[in-house]
N, C-alpha and C. Protein backbone atom coordinates (compact mmCIF):
# COMPACT_ATOMS: atom_id res chain seq x y z
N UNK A 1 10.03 -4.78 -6.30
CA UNK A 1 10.87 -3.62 -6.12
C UNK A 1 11.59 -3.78 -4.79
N UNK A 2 13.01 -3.40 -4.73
CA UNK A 2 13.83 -3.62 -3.65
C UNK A 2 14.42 -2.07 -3.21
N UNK A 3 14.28 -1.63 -2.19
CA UNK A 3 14.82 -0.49 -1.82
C UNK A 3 15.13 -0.54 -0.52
N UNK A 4 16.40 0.63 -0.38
CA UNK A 4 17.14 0.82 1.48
C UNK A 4 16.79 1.57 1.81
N UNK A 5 16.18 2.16 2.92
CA UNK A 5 15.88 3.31 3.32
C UNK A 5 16.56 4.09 5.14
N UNK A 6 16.21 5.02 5.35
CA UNK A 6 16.79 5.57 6.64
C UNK A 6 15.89 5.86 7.52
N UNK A 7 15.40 4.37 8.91
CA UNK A 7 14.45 4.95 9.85
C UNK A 7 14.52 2.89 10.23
N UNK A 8 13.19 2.66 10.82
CA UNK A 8 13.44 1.73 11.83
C UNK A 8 11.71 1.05 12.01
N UNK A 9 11.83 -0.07 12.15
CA UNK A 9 10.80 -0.84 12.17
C UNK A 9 9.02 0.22 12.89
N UNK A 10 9.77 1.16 13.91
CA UNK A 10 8.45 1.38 14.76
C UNK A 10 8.31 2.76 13.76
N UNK A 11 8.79 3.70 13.06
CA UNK A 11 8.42 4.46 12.32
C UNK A 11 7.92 4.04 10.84
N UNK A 12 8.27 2.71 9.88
CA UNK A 12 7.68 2.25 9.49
C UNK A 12 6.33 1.71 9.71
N UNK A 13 5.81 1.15 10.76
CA UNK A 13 5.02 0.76 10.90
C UNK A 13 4.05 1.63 11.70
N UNK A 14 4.11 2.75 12.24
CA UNK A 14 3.29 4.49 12.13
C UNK A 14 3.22 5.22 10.83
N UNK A 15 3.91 5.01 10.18
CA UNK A 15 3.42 5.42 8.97
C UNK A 15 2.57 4.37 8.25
N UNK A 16 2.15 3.28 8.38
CA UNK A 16 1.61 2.40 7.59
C UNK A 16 0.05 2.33 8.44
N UNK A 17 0.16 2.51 9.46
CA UNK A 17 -1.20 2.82 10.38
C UNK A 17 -1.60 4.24 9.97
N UNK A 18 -1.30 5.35 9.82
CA UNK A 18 -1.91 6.19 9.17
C UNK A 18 -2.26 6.22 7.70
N UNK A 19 -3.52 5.40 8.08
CA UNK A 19 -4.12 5.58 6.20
C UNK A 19 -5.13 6.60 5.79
N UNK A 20 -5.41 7.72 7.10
CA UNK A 20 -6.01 8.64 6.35
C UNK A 20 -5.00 9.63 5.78
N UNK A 21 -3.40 8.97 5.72
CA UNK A 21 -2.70 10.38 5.50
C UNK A 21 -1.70 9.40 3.50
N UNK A 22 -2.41 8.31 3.52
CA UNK A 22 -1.71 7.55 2.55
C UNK A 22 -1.68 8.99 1.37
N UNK A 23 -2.54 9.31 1.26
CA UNK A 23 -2.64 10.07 -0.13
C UNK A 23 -1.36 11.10 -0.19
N UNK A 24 -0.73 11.33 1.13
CA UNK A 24 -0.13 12.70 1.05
C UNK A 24 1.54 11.19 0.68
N UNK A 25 1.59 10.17 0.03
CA UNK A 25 2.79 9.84 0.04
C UNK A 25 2.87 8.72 -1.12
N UNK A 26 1.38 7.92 -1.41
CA UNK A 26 1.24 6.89 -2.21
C UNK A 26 0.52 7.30 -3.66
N UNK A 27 1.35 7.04 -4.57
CA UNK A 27 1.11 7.10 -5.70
C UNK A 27 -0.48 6.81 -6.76
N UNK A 28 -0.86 8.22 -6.20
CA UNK A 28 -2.14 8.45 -7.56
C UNK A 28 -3.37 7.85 -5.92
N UNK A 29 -2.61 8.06 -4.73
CA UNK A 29 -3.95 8.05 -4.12
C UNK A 29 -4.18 9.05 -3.46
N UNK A 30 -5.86 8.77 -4.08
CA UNK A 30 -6.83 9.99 -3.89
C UNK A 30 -7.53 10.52 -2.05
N UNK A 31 -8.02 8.87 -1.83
CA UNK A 31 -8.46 9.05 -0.31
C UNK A 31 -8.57 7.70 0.15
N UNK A 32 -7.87 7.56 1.48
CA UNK A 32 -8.03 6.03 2.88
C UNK A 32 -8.25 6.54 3.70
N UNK A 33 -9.62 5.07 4.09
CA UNK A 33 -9.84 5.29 5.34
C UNK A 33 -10.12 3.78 5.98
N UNK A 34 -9.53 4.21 7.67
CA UNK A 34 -9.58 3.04 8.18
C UNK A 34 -11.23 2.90 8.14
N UNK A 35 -11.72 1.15 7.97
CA UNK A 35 -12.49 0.67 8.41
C UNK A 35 -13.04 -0.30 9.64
N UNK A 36 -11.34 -0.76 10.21
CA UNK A 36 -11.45 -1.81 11.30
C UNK A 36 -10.41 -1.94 11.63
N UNK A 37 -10.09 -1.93 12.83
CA UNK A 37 -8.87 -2.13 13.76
C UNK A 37 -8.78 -3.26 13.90
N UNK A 38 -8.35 -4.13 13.93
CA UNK A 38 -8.74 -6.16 14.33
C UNK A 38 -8.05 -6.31 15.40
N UNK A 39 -7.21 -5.66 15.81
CA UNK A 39 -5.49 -6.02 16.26
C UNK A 39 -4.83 -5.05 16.07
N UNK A 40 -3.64 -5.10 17.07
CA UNK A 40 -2.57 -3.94 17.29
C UNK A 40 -1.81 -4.25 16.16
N UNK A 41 -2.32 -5.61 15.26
CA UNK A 41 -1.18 -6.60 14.42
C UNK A 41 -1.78 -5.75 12.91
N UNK A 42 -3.27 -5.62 12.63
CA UNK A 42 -4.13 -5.78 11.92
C UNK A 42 -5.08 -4.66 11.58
N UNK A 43 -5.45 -4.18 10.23
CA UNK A 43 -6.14 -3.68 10.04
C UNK A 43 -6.84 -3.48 8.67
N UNK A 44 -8.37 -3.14 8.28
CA UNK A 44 -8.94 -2.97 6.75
C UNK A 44 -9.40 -2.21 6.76
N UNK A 45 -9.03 -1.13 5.29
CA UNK A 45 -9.11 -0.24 4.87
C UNK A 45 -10.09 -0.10 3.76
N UNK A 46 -10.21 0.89 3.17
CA UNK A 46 -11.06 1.51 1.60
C UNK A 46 -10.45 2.68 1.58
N UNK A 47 -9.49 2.47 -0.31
CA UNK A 47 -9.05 3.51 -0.65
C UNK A 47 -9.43 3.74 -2.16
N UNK A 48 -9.10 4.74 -2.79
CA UNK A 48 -9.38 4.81 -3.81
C UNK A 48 -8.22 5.65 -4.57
N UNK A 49 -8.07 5.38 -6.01
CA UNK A 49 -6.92 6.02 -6.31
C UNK A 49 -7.35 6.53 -7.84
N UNK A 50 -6.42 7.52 -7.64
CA UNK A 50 -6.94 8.92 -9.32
C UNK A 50 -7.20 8.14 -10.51
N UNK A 51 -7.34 7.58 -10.99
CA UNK A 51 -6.58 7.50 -12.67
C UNK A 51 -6.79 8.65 -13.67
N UNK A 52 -6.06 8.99 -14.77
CA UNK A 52 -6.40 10.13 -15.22
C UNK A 52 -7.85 9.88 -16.30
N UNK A 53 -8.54 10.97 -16.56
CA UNK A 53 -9.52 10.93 -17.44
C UNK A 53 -9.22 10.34 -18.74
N UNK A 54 -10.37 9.77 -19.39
CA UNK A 54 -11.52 9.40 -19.08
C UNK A 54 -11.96 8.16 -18.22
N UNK A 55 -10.34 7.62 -17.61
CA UNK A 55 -11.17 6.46 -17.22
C UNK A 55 -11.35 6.42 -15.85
N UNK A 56 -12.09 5.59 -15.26
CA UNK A 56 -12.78 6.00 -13.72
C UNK A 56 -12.21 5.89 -12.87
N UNK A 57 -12.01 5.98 -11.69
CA UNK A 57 -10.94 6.12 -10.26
C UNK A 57 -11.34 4.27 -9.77
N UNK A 58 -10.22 3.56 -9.55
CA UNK A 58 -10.76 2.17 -8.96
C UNK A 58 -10.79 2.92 -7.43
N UNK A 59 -11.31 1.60 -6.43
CA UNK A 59 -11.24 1.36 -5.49
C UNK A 59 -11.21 -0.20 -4.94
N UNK A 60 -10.62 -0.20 -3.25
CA UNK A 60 -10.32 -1.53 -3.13
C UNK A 60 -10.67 -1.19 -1.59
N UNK A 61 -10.99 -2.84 -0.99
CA UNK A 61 -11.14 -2.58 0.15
C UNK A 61 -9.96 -3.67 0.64
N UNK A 62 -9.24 -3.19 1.66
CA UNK A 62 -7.88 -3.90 1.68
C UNK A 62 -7.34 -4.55 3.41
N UNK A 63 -7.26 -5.78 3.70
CA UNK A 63 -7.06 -6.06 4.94
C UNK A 63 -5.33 -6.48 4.91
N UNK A 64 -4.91 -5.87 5.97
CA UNK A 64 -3.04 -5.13 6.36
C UNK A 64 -3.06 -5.93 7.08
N UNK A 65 -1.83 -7.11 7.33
CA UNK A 65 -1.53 -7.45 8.49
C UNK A 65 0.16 -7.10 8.68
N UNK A 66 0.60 -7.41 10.12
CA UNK A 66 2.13 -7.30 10.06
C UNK A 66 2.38 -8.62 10.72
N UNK A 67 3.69 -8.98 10.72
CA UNK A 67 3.93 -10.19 11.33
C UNK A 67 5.53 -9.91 11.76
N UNK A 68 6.20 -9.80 12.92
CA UNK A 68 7.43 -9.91 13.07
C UNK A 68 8.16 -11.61 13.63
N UNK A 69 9.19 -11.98 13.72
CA UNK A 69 9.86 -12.95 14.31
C UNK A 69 10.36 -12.73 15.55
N UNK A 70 10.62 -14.00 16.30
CA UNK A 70 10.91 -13.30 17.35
C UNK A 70 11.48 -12.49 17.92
N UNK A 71 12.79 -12.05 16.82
CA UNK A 71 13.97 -11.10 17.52
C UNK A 71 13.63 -9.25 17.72
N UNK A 72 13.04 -9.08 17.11
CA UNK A 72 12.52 -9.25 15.74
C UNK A 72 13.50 -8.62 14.59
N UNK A 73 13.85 -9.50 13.64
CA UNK A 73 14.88 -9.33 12.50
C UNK A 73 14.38 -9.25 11.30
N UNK A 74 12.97 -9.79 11.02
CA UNK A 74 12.08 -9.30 10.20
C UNK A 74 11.09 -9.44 10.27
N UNK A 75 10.28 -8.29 9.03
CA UNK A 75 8.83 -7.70 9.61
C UNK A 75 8.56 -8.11 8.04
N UNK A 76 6.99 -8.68 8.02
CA UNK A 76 6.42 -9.01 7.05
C UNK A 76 4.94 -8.36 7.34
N UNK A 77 4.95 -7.85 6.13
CA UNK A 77 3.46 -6.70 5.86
C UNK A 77 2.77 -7.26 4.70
N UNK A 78 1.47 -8.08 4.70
CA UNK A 78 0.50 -8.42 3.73
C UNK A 78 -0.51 -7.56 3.75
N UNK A 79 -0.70 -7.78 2.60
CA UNK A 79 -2.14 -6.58 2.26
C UNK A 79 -3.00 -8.13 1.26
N UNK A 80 -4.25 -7.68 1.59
CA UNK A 80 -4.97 -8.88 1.11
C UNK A 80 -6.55 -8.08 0.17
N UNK A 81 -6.75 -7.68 -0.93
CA UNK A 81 -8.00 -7.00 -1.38
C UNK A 81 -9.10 -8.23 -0.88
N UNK A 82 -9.83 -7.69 -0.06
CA UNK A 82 -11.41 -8.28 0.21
C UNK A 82 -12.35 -7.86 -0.56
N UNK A 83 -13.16 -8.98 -0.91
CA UNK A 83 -14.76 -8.68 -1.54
C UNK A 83 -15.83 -8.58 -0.50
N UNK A 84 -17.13 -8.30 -0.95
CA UNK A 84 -17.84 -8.15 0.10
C UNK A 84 -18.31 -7.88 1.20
N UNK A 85 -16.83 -6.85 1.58
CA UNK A 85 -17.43 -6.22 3.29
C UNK A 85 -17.71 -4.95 3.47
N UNK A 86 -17.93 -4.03 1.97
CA UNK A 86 -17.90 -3.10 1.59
C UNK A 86 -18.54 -2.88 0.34
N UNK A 87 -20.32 -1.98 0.51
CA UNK A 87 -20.69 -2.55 -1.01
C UNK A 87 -20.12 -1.01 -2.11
N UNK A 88 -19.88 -1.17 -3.30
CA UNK A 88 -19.20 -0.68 -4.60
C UNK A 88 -19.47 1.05 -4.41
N UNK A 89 -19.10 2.14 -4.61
CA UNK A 89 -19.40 3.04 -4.58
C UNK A 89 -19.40 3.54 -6.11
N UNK A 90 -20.77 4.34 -6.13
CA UNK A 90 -21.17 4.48 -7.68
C UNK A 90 -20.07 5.22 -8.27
N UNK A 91 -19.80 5.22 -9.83
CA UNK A 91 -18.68 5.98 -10.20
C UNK A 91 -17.34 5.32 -10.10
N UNK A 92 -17.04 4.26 -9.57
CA UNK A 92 -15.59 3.81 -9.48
C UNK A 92 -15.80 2.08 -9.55
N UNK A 93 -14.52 1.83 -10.12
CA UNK A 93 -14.72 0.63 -10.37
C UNK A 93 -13.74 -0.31 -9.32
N UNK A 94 -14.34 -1.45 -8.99
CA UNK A 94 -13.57 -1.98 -7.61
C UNK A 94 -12.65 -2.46 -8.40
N UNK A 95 -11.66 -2.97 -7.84
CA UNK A 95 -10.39 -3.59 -7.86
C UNK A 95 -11.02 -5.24 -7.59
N UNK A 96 -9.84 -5.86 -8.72
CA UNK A 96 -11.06 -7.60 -8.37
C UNK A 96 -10.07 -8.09 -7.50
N UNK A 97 -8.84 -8.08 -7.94
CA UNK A 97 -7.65 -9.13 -7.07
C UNK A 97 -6.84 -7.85 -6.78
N UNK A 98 -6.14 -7.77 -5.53
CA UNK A 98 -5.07 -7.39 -4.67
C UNK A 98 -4.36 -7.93 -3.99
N UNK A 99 -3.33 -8.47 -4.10
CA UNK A 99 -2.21 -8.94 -3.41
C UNK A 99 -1.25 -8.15 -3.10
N UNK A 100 -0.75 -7.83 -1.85
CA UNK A 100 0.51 -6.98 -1.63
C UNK A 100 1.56 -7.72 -0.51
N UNK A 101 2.94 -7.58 -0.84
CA UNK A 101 3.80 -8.36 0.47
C UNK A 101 4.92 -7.30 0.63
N UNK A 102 5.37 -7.32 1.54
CA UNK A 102 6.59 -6.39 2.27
C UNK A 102 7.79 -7.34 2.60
N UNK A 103 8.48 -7.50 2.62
CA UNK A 103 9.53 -8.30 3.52
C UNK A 103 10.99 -6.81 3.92
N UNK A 104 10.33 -6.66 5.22
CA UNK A 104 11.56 -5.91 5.70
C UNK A 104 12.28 -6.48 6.70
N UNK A 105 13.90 -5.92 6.36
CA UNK A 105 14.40 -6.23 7.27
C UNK A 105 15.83 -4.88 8.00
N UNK A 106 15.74 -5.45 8.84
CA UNK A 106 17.32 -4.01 9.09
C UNK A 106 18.50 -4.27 9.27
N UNK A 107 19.22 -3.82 8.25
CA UNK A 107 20.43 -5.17 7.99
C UNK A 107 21.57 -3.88 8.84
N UNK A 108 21.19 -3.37 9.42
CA UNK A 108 21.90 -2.36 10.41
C UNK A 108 21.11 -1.11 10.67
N UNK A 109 21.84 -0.75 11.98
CA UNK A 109 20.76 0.27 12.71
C UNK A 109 20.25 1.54 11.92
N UNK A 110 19.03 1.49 12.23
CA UNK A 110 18.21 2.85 11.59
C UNK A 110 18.13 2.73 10.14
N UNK A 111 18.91 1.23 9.57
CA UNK A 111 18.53 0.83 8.09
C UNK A 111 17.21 -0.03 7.68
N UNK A 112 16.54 0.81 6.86
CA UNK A 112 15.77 -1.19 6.64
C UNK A 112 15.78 -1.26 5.17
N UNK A 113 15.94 -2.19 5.16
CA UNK A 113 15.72 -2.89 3.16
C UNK A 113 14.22 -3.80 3.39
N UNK A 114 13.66 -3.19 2.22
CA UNK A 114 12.30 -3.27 1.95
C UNK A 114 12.39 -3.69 0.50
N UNK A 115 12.04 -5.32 0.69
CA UNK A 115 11.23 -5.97 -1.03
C UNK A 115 9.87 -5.64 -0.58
N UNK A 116 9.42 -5.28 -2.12
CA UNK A 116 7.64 -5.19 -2.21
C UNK A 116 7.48 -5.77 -3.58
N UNK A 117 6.43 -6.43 -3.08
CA UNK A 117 5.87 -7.33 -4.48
C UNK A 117 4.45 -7.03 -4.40
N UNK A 118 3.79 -7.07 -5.54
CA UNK A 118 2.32 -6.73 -5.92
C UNK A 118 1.77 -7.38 -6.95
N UNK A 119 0.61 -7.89 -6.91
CA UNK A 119 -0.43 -8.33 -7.82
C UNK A 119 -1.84 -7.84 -7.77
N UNK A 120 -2.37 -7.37 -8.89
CA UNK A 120 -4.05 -6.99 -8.84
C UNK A 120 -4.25 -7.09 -10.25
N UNK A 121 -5.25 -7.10 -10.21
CA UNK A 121 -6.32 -7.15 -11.19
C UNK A 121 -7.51 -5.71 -11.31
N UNK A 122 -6.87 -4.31 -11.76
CA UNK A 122 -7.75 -3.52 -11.51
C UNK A 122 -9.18 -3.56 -11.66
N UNK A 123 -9.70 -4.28 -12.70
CA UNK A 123 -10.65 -4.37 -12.81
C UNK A 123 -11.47 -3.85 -14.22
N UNK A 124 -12.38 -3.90 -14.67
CA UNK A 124 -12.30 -2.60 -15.77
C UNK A 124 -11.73 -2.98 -16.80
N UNK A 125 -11.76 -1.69 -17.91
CA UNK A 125 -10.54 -1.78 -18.99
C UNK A 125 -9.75 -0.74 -19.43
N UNK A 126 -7.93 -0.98 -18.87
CA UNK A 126 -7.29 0.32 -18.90
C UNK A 126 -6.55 0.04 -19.81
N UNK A 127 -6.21 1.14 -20.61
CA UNK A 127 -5.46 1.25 -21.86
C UNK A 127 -3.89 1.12 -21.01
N UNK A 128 -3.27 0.36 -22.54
CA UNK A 128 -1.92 -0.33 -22.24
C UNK A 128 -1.31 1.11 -21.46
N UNK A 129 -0.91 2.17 -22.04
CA UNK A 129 -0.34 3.54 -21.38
C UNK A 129 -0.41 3.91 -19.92
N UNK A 130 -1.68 3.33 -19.47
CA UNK A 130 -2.02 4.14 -18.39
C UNK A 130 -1.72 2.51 -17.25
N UNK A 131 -1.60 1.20 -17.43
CA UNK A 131 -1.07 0.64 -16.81
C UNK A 131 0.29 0.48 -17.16
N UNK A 132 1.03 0.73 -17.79
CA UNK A 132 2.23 1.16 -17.78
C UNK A 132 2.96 1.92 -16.94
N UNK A 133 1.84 3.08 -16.98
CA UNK A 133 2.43 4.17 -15.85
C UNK A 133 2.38 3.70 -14.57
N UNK A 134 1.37 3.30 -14.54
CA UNK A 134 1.43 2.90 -12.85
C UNK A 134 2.15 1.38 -12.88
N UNK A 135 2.54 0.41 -13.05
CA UNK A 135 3.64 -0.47 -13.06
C UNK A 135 5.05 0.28 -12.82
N UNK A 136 5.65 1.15 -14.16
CA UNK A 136 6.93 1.61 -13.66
C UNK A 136 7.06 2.54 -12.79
N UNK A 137 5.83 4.09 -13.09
CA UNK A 137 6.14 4.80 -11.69
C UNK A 137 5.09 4.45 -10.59
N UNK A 138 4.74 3.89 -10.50
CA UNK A 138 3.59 4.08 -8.78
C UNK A 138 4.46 3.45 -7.81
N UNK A 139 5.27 2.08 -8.29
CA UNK A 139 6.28 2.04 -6.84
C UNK A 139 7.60 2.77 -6.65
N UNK A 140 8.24 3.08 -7.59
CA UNK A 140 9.13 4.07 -7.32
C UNK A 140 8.50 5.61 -6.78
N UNK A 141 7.93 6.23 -7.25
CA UNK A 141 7.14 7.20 -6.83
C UNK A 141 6.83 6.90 -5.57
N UNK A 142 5.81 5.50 -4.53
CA UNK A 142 5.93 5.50 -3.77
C UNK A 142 6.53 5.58 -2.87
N UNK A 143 7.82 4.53 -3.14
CA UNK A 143 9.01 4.60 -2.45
C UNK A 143 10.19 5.98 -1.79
N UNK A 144 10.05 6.72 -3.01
CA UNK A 144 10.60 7.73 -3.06
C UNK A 144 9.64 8.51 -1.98
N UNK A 145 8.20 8.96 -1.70
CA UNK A 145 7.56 9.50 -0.89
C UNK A 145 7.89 9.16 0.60
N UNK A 146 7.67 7.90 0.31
CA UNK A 146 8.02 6.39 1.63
C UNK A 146 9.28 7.48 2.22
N UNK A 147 10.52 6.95 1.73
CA UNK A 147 11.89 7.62 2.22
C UNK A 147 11.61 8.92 2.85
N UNK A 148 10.99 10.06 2.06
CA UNK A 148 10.86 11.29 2.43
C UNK A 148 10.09 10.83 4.22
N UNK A 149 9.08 10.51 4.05
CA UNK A 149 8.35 10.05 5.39
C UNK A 149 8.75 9.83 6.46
N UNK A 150 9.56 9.16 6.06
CA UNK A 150 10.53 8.15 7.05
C UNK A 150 11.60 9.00 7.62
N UNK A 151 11.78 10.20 7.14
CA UNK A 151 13.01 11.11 7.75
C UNK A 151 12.51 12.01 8.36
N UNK A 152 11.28 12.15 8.62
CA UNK A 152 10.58 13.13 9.39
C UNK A 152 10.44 13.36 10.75
């Protein structure tokens, strides 16, 4: 997904450090929380997100990094799902694979264009409908929250 938005590398990246407030902007999530600061660069999380009934809420435990260039002209945001540093919480099913990438850049002031690409493997077994939904709306939906955020 490719989108332009209105705001600037250091308000992007305050909104992406507040992950106890993800839920109030990211699509079908329920609750984040930081688990580790690594770096001013770096950080891993545990979130968990709705799905509708009957099937169970996943969760993932997720390590964020950012990376700028030197100018800096672009900002690259990985998200990486970790196993094992976090054991399963009863009732929800973990997430097996998470991959997330950002490539922003600001192709003029107070603009940035943001590609996001994603891969996971929820885990589990979700009926075709309900990964559907979240494929076409969870990043637009996000995005659309994202923007609102970003003008604040």
């Amino acid at each position: 997904m490719e989108a332009t938005f209105t705001g600037d590398y250091t308000k992007l990246i305050n909104i992406l450090w507040d992950v106890s407030n993800f839920s109030n902007w990211i699509y079908h999530s329920k609750k984040s929380k930081l688990l580790q600061k690594r770096s001013a660069n770096e950080y891993i999380y545990h979130t968990e997100t709705l799905l509708p009934w009957p099937i169970s809420n996943r969760e993932a435990v997720i390590r964020v990094q950012f990376n700028t260039d030197s100018l800096p002209a672009l900002l690259t945001i990985t998200g990486t799902g970790l196993q094992g540093l976090l054991g399963k919480t009863d009732g929800l099913v973990r997430v097996n694979q998470y991959k997330a990438s950002w490539r922003v850049t600001m192709p003029a002031p107070k603009t940035l264009q943001i590609r996001y690409e994603i891969t996971l493997d929820p885990g589990g077994s979700i009926p075709g409908w309900i990964a559907n939904m979240f494929v076409t709306r969870g990043p637009f939906e996000t995005f659309v929250n994202l923007a609102k955020k970003l003008k604040e």
